[in-house]
C-alpha atoms as a PDB file:
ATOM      1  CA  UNK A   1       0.000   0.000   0.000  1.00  0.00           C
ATOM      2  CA  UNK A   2       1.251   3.311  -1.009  1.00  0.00           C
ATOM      3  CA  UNK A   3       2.139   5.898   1.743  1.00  0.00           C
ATOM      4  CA  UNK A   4       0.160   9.066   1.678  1.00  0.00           C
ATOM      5  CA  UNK A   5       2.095  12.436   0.915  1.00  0.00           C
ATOM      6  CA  UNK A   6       2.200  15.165   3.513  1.00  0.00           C
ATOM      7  CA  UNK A   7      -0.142  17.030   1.022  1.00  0.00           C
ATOM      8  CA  UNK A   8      -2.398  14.750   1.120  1.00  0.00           C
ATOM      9  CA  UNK A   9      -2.456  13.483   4.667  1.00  0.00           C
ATOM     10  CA  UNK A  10      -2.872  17.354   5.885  1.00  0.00           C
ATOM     11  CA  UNK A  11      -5.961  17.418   3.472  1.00  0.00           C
ATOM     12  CA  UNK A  12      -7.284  14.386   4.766  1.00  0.00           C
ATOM     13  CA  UNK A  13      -7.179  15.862   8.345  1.00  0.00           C
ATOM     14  CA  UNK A  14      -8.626  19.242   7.110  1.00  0.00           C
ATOM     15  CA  UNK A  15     -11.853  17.281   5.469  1.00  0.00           C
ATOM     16  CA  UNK A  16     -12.011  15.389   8.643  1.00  0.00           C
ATOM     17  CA  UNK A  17     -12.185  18.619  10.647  1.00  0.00           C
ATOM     18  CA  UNK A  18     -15.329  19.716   8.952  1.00  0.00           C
ATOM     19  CA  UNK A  19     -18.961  18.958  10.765  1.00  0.00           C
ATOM     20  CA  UNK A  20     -21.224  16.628   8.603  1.00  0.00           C
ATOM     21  CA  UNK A  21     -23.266  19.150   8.274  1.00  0.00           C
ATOM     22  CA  UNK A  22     -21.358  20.776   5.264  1.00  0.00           C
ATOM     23  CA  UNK A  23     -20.980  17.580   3.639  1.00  0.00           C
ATOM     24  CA  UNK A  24     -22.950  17.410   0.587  1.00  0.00           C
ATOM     25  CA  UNK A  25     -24.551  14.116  -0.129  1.00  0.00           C
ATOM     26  CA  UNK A  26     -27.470  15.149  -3.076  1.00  0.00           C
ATOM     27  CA  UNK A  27     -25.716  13.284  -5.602  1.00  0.00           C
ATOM     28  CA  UNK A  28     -25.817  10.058  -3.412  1.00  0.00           C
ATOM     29  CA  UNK A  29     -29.019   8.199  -3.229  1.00  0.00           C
ATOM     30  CA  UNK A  30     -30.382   7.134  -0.498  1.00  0.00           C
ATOM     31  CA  UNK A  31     -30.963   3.179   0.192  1.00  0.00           C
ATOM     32  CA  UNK A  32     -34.527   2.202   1.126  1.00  0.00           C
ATOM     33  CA  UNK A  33     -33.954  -1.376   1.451  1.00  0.00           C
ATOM     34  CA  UNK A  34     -31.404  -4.136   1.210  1.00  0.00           C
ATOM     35  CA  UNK A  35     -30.712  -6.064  -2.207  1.00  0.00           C
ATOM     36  CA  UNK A  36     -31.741  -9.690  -2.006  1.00  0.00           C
ATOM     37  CA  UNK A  37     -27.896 -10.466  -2.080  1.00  0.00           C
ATOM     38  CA  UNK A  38     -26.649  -8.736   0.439  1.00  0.00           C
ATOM     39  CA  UNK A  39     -24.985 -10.339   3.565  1.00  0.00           C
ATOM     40  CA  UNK A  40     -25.320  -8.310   6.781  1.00  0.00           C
ATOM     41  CA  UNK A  41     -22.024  -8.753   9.094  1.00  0.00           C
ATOM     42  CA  UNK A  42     -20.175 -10.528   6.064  1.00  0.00           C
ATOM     43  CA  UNK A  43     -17.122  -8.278   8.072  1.00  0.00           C
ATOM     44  CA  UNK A  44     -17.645  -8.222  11.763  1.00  0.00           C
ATOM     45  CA  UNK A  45     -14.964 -10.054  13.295  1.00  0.00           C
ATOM     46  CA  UNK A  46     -15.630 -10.165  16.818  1.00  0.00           C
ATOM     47  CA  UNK A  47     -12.867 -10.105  19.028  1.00  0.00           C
ATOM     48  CA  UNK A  48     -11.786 -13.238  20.650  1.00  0.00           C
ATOM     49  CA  UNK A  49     -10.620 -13.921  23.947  1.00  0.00           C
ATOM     50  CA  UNK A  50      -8.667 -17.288  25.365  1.00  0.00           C
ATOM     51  CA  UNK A  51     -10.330 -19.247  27.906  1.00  0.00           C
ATOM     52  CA  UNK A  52      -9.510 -22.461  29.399  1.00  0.00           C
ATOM     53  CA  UNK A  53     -12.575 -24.661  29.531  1.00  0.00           C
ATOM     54  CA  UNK A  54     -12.970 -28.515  30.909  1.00  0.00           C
ATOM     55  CA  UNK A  55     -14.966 -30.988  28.393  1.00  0.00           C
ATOM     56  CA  UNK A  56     -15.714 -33.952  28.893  1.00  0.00           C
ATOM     57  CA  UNK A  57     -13.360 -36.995  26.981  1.00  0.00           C
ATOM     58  CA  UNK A  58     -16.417 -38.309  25.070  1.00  0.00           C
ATOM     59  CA  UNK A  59     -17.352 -34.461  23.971  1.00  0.00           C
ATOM     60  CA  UNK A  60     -13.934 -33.505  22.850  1.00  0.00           C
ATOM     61  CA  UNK A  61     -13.344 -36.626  20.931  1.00  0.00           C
ATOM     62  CA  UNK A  62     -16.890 -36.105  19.173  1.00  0.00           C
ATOM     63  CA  UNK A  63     -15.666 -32.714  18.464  1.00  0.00           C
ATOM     64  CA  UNK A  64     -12.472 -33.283  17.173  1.00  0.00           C
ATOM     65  CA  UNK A  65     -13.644 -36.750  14.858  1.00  0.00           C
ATOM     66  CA  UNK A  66     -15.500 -34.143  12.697  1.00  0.00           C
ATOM     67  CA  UNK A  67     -12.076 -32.937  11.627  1.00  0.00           C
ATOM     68  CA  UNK A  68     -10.327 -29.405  11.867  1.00  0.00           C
ATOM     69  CA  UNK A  69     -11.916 -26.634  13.547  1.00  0.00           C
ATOM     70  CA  UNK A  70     -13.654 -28.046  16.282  1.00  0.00           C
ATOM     71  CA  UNK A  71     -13.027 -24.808  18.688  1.00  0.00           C
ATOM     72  CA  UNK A  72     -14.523 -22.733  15.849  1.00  0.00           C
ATOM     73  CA  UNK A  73     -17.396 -25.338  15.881  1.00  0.00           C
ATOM     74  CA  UNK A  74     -17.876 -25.314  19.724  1.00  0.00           C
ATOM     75  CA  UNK A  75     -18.188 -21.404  19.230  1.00  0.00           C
ATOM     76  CA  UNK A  76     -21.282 -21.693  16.451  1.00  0.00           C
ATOM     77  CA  UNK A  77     -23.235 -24.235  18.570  1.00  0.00           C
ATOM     78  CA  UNK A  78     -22.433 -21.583  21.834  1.00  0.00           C
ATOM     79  CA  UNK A  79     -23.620 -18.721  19.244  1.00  0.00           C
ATOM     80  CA  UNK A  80     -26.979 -20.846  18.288  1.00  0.00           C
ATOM     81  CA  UNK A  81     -27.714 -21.192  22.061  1.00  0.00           C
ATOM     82  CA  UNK A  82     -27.008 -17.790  23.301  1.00  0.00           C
ATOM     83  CA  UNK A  83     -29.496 -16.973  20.335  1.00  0.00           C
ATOM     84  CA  UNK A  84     -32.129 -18.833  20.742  1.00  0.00           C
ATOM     85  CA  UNK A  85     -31.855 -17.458  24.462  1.00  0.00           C
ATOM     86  CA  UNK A  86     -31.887 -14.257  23.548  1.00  0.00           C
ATOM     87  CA  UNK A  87     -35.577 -14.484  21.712  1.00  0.00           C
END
């Protein structure tokens, strides 16, 4: 990726600087609804944090027969429950 120039970089900081309020957005339209296609939090990553957490033998072995990624795995099926909790 190509550094900015001191030019540019002061310019950058100068349109930053200005309230939203002088931005002019009438040549943008505005979206009323979704396309079909789109995927909503295709990019949220959220942030991950170690633990240390005690499974049983049989569990882990289940886990880990279904090939690479089990910890991934044991995060979707926590996911699925903390969302069906959560309606």
């Amino acid at each position: 990726m190509k550094q900015l120039t001191a030019k540019k970089r002061a310019s950058l900081r100068r349109l930053a600087q200005r309230p939203d309020s002088e931005i002019d957005l009438s040549d943008i339209p505005e979206i009323r609804q979704f396309p079909s296609d789109a995927v909503i939090g295709k990019f949220y990553r959220p942030k991950k944090q170690s633990v240390t957490l005690r499974l049983d033998a049989d569990v882990l072995a289940w886990l880990k027969a279904s090939g690479e990624g089990y910890q991934t795995r044991v995060n979707a099926y926590l996911r699925q429950l903390m969302a069906r909790r959560a309606s």
